[in-house]
PDB file of N, CA and C in Angstrom:
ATOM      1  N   UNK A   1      -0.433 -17.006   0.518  1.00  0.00           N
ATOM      2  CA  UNK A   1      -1.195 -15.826   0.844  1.00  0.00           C
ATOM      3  C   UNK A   1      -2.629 -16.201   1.236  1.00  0.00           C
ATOM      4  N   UNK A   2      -2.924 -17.227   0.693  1.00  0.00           N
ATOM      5  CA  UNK A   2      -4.252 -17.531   0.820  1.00  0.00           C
ATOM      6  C   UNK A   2      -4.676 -18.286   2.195  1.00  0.00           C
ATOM      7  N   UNK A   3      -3.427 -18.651   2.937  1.00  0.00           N
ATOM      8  CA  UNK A   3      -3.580 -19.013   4.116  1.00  0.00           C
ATOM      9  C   UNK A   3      -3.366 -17.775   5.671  1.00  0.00           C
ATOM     10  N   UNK A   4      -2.867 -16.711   4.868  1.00  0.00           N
ATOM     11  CA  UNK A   4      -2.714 -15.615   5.438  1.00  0.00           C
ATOM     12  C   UNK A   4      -4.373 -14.919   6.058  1.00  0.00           C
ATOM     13  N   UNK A   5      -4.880 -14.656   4.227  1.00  0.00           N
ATOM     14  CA  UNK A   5      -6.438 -14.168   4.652  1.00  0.00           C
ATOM     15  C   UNK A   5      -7.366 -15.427   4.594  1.00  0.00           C
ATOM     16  N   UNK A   6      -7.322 -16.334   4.979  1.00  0.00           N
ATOM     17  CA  UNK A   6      -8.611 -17.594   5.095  1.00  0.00           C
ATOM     18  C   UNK A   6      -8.938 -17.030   6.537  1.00  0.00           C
ATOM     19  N   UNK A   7      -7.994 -16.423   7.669  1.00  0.00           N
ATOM     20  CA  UNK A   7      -9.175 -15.651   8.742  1.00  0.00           C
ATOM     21  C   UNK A   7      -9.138 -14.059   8.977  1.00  0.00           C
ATOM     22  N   UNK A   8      -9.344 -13.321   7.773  1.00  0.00           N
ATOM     23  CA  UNK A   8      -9.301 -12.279   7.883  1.00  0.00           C
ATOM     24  C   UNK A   8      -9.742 -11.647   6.563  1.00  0.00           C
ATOM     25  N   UNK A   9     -10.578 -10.551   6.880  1.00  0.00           N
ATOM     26  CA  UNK A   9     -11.333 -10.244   5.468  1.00  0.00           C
ATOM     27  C   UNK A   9      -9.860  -9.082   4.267  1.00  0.00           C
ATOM     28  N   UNK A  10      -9.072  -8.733   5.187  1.00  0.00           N
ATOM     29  CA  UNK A  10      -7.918  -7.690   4.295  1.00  0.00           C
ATOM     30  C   UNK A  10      -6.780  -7.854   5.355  1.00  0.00           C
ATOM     31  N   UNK A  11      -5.984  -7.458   4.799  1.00  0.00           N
ATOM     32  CA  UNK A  11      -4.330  -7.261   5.660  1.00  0.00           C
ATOM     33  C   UNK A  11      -4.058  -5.562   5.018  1.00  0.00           C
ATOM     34  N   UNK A  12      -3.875  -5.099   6.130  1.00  0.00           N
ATOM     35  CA  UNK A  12      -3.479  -3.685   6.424  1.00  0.00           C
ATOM     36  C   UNK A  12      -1.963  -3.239   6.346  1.00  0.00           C
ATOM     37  N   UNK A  13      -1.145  -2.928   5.335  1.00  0.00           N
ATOM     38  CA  UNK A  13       0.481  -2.924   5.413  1.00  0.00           C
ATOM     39  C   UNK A  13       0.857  -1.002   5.183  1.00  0.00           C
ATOM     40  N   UNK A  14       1.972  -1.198   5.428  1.00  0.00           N
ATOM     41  CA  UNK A  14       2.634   0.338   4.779  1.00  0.00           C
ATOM     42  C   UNK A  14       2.567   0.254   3.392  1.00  0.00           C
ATOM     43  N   UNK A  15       2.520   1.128   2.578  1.00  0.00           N
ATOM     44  CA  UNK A  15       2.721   0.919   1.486  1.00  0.00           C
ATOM     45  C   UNK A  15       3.846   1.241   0.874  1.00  0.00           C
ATOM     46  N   UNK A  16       4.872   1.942   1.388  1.00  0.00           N
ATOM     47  CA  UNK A  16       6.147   2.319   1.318  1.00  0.00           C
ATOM     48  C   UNK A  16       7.135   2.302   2.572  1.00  0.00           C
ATOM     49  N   UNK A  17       8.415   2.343   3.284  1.00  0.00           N
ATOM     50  CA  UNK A  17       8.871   2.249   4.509  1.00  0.00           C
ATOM     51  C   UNK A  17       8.754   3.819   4.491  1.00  0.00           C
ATOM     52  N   UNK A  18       8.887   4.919   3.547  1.00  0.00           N
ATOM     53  CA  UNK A  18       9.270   6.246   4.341  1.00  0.00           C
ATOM     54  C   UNK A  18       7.891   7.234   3.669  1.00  0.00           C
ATOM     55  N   UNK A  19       7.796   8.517   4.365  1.00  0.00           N
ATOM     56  CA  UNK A  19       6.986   9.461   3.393  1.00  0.00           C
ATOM     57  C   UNK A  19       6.936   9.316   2.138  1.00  0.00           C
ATOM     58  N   UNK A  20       6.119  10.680   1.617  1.00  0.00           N
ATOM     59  CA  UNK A  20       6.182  10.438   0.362  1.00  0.00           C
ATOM     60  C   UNK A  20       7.646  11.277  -0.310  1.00  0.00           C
ATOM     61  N   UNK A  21       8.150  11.873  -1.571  1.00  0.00           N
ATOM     62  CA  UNK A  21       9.722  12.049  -1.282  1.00  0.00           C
ATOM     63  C   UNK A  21       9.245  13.375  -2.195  1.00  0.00           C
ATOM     64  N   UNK A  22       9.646  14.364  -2.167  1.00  0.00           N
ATOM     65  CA  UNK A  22       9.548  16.196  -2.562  1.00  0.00           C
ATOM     66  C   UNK A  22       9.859  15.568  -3.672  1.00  0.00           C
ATOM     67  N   UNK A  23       8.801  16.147  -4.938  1.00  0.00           N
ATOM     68  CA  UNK A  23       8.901  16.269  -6.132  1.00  0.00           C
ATOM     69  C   UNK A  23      10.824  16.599  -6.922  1.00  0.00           C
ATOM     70  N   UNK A  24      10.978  15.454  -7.774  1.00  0.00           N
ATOM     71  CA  UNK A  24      12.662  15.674  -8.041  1.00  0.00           C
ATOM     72  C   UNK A  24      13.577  15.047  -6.972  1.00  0.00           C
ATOM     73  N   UNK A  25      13.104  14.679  -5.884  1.00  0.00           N
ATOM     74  CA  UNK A  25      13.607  14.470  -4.645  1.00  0.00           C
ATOM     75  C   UNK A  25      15.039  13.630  -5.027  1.00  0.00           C
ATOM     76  N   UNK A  26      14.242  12.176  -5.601  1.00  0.00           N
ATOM     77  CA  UNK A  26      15.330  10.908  -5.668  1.00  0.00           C
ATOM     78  C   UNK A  26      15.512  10.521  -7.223  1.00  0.00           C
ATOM     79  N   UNK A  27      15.608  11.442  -7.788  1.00  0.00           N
ATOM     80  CA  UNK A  27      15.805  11.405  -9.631  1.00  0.00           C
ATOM     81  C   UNK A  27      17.314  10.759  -9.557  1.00  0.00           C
ATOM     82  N   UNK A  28      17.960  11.316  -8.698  1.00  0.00           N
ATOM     83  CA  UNK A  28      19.433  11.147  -8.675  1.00  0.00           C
ATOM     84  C   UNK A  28      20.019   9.564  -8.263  1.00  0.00           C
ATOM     85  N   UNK A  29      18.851   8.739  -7.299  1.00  0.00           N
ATOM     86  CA  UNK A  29      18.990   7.456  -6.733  1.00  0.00           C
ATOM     87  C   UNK A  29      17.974   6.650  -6.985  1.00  0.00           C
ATOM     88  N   UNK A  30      18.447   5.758  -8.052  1.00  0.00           N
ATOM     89  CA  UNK A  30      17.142   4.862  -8.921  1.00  0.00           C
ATOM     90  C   UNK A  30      17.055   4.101  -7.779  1.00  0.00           C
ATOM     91  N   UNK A  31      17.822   3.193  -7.047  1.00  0.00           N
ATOM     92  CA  UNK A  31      17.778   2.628  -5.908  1.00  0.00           C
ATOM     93  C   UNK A  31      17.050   2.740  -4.750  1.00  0.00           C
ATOM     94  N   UNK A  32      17.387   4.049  -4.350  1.00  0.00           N
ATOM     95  CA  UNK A  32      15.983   4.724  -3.473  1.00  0.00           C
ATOM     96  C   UNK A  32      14.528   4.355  -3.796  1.00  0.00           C
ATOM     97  N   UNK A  33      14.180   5.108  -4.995  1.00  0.00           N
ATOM     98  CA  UNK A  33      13.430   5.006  -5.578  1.00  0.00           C
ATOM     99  C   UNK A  33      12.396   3.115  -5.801  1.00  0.00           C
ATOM    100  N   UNK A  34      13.580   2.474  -6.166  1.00  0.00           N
ATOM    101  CA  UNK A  34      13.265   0.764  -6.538  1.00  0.00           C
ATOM    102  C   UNK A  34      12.802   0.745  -5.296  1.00  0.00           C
ATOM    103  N   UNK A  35      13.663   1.328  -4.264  1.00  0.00           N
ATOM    104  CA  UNK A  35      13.043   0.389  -2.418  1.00  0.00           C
ATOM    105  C   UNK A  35      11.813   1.179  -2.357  1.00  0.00           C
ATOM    106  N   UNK A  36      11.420   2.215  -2.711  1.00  0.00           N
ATOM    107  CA  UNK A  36      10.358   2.539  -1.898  1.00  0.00           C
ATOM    108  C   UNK A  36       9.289   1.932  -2.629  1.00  0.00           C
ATOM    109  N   UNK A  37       9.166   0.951  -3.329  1.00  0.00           N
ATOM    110  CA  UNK A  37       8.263   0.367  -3.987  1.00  0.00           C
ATOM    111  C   UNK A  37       8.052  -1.258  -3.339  1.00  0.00           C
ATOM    112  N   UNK A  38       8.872  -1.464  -2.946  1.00  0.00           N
ATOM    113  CA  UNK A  38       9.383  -3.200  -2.222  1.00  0.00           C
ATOM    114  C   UNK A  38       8.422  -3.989  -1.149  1.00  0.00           C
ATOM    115  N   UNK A  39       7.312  -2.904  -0.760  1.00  0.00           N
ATOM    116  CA  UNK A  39       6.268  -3.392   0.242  1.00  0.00           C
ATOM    117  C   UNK A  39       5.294  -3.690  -1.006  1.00  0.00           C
ATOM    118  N   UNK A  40       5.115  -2.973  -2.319  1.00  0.00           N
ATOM    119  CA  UNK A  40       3.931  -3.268  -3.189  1.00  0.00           C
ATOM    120  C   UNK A  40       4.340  -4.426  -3.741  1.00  0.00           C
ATOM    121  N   UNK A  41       5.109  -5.605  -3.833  1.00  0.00           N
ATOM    122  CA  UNK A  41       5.773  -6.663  -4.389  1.00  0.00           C
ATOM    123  C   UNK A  41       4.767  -7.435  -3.828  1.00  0.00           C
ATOM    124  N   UNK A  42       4.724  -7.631  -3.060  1.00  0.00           N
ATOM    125  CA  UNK A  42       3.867  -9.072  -2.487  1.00  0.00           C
ATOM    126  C   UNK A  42       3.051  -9.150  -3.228  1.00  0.00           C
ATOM    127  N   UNK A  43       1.770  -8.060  -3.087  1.00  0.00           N
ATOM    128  CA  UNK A  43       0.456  -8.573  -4.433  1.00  0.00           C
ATOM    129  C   UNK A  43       0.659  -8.808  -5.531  1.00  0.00           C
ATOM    130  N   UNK A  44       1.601  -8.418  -6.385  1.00  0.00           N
ATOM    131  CA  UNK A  44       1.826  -8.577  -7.626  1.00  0.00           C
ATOM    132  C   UNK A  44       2.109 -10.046  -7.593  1.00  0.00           C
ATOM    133  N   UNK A  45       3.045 -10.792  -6.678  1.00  0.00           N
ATOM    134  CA  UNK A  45       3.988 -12.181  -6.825  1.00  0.00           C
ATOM    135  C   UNK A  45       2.638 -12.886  -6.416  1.00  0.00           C
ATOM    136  N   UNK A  46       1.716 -12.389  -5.666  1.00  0.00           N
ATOM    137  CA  UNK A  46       0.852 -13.419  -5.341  1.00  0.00           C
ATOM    138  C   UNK A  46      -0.653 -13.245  -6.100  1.00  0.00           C
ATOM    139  N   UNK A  47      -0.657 -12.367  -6.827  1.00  0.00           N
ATOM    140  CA  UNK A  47      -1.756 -11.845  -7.212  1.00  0.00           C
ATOM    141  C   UNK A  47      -3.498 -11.553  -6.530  1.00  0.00           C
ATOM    142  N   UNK A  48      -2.928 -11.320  -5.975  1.00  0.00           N
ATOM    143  CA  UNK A  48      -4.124 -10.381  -4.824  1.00  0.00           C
ATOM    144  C   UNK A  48      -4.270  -9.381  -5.041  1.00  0.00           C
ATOM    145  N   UNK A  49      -5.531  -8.629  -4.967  1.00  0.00           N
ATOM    146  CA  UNK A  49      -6.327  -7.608  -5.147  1.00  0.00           C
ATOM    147  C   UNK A  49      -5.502  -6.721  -4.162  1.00  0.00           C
ATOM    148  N   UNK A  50      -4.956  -5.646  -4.417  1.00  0.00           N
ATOM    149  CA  UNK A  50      -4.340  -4.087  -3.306  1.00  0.00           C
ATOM    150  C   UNK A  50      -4.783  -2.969  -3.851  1.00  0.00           C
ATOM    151  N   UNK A  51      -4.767  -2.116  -2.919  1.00  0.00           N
ATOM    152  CA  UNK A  51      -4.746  -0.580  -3.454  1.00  0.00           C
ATOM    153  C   UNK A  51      -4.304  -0.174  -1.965  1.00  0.00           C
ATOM    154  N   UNK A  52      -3.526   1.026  -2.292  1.00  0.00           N
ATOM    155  CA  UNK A  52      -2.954   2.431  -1.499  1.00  0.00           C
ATOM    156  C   UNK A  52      -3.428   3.365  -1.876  1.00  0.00           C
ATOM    157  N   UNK A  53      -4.125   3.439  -0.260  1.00  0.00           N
ATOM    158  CA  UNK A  53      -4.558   5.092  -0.072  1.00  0.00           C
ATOM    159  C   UNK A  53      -3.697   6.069   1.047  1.00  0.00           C
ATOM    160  N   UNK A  54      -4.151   7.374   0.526  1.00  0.00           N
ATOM    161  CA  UNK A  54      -3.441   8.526   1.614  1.00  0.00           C
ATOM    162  C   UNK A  54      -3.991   7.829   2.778  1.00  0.00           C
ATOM    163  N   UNK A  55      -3.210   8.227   4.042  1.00  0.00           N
ATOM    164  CA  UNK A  55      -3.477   7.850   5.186  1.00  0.00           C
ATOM    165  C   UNK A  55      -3.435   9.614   6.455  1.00  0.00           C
ATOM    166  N   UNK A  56      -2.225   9.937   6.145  1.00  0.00           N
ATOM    167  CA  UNK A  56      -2.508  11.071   6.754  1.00  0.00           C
ATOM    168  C   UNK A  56      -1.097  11.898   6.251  1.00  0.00           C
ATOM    169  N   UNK A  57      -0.833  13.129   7.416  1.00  0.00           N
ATOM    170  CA  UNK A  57       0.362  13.529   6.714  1.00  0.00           C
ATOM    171  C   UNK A  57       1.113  13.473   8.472  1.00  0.00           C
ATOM    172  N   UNK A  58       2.771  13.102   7.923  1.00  0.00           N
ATOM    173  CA  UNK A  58       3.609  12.903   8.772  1.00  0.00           C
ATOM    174  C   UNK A  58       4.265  14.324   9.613  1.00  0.00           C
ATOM    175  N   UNK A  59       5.091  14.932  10.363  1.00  0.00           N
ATOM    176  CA  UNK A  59       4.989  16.097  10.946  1.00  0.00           C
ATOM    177  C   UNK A  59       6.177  16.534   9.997  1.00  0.00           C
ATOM    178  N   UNK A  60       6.869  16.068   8.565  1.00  0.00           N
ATOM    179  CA  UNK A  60       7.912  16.788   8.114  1.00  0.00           C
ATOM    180  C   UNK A  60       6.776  17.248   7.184  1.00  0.00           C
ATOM    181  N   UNK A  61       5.169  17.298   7.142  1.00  0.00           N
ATOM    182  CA  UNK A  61       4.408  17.769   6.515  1.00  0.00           C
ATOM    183  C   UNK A  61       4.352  16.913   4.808  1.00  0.00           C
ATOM    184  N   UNK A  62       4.927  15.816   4.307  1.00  0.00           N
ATOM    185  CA  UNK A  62       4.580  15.082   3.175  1.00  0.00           C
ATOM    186  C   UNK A  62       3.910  13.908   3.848  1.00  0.00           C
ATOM    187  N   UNK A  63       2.777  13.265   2.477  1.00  0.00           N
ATOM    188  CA  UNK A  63       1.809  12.670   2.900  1.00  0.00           C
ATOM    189  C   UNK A  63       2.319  11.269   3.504  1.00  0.00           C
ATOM    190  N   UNK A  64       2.174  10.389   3.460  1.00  0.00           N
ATOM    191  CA  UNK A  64       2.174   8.439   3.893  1.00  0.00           C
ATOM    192  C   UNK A  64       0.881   7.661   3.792  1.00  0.00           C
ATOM    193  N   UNK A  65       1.127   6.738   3.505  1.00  0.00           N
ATOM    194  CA  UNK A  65      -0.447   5.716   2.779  1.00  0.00           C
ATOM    195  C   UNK A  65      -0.245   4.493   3.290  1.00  0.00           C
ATOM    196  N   UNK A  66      -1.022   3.968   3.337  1.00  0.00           N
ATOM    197  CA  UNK A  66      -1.175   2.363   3.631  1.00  0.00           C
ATOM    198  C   UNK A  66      -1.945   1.500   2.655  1.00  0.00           C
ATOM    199  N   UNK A  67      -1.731   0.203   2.272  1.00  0.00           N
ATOM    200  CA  UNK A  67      -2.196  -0.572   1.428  1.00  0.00           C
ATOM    201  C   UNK A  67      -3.156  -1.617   2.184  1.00  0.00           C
ATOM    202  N   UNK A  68      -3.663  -2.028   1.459  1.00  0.00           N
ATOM    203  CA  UNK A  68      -4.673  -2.468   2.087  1.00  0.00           C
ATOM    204  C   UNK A  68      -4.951  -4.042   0.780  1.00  0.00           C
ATOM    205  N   UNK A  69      -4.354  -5.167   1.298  1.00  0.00           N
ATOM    206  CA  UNK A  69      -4.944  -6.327   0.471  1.00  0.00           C
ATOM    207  C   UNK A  69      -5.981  -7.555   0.774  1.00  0.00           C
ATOM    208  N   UNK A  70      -6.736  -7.694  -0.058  1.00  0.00           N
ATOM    209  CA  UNK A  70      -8.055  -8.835  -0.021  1.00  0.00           C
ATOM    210  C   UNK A  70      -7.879 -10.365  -0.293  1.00  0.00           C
ATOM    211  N   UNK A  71      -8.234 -10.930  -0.376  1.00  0.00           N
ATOM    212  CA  UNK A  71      -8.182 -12.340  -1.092  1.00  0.00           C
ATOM    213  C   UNK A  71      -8.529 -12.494  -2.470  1.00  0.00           C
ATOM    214  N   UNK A  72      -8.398 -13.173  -2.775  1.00  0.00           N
ATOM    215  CA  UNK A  72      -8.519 -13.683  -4.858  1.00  0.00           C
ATOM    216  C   UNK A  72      -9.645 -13.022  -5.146  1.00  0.00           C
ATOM    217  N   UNK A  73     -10.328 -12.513  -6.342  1.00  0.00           N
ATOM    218  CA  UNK A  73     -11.055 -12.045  -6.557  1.00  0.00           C
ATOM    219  C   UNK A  73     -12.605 -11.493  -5.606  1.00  0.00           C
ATOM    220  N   UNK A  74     -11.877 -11.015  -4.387  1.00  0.00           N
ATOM    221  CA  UNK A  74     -12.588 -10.294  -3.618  1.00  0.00           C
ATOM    222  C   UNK A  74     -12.282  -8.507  -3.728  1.00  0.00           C
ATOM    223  N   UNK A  75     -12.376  -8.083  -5.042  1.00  0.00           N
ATOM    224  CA  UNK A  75     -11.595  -6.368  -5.217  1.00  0.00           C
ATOM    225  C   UNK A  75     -13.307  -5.852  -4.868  1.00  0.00           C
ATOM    226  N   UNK A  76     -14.520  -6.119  -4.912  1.00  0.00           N
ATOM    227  CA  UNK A  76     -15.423  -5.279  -4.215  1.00  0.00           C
ATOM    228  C   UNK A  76     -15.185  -4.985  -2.943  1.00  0.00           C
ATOM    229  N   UNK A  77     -14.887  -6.004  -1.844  1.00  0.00           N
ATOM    230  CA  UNK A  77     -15.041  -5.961  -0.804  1.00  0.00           C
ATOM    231  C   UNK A  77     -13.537  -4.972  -0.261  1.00  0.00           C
ATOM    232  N   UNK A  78     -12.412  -5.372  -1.171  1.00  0.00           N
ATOM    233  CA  UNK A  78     -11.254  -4.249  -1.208  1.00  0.00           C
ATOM    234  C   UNK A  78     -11.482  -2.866  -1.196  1.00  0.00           C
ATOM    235  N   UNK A  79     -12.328  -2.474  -2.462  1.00  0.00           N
ATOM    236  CA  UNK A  79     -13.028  -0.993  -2.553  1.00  0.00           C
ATOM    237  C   UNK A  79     -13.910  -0.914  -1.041  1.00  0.00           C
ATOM    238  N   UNK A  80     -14.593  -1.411  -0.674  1.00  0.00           N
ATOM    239  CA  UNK A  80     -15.426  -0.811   0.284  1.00  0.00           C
ATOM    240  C   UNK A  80     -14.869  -0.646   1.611  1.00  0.00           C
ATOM    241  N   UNK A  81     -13.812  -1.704   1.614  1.00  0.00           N
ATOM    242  CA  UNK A  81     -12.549  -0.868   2.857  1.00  0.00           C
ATOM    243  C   UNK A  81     -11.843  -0.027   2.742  1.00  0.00           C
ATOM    244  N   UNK A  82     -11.284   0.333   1.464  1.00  0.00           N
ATOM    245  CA  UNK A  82     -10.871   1.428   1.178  1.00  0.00           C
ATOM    246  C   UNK A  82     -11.783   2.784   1.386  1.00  0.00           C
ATOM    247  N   UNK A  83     -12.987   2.726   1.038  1.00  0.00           N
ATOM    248  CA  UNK A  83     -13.821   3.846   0.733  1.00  0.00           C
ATOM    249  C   UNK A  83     -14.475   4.275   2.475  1.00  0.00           C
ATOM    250  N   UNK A  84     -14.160   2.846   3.330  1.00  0.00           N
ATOM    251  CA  UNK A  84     -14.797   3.117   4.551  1.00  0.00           C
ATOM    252  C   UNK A  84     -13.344   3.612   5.587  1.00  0.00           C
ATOM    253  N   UNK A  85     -12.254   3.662   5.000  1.00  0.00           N
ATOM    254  CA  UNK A  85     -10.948   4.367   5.311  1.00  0.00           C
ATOM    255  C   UNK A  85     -10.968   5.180   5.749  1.00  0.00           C
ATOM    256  N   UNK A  86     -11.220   6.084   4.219  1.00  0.00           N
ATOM    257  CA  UNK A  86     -11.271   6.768   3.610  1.00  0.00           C
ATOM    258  C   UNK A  86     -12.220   8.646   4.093  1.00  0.00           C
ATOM    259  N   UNK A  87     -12.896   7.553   4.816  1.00  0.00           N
ATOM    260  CA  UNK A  87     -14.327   8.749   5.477  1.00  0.00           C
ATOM    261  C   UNK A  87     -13.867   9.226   6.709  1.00  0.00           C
TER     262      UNK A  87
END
């Protein structure tokens, strides 16, 4: 990972493949559920600084976000891309 951002200050990803899912939606499919988490794996295995924010809303009207990760203990410079997103 660390050869990923040595030229780049963050990497910009989906943070899930689909919307977000109607409250109760996927209670019924733990599976569903496990995948829509499978893009947030990387930071954890590599331990890099992420956060997901709202991004906008899709035309079936539920929201979608994008993640946004930094290099090794760069989480200030994480927050201030987030917050400059964000505006």
């Amino acid at each position: 990972m660390n050869g990923i951002l040595s030229g780049y200050d963050a990497i910009l990803l989906p943070t899930v493949p689909s919307t977000a899912f109607k409250i109760g939606e996927k209670m019924e499919d733990p599976i569903a559920m496990y995948l829509a988490d499978i893009y947030t794996v990387l930071a954890n295995l590599t331990g890099v600084p992420a956060i997901s924010i709202p991004l906008q809303r899709h035309s079936n009207g539920m929201p979608y976000g994008i993640q946004i990760i930094a290099k090794h203990f760069d989480e200030g410079h994480l927050l201030q891309i987030a917050n400059n997103l964000l505006q």
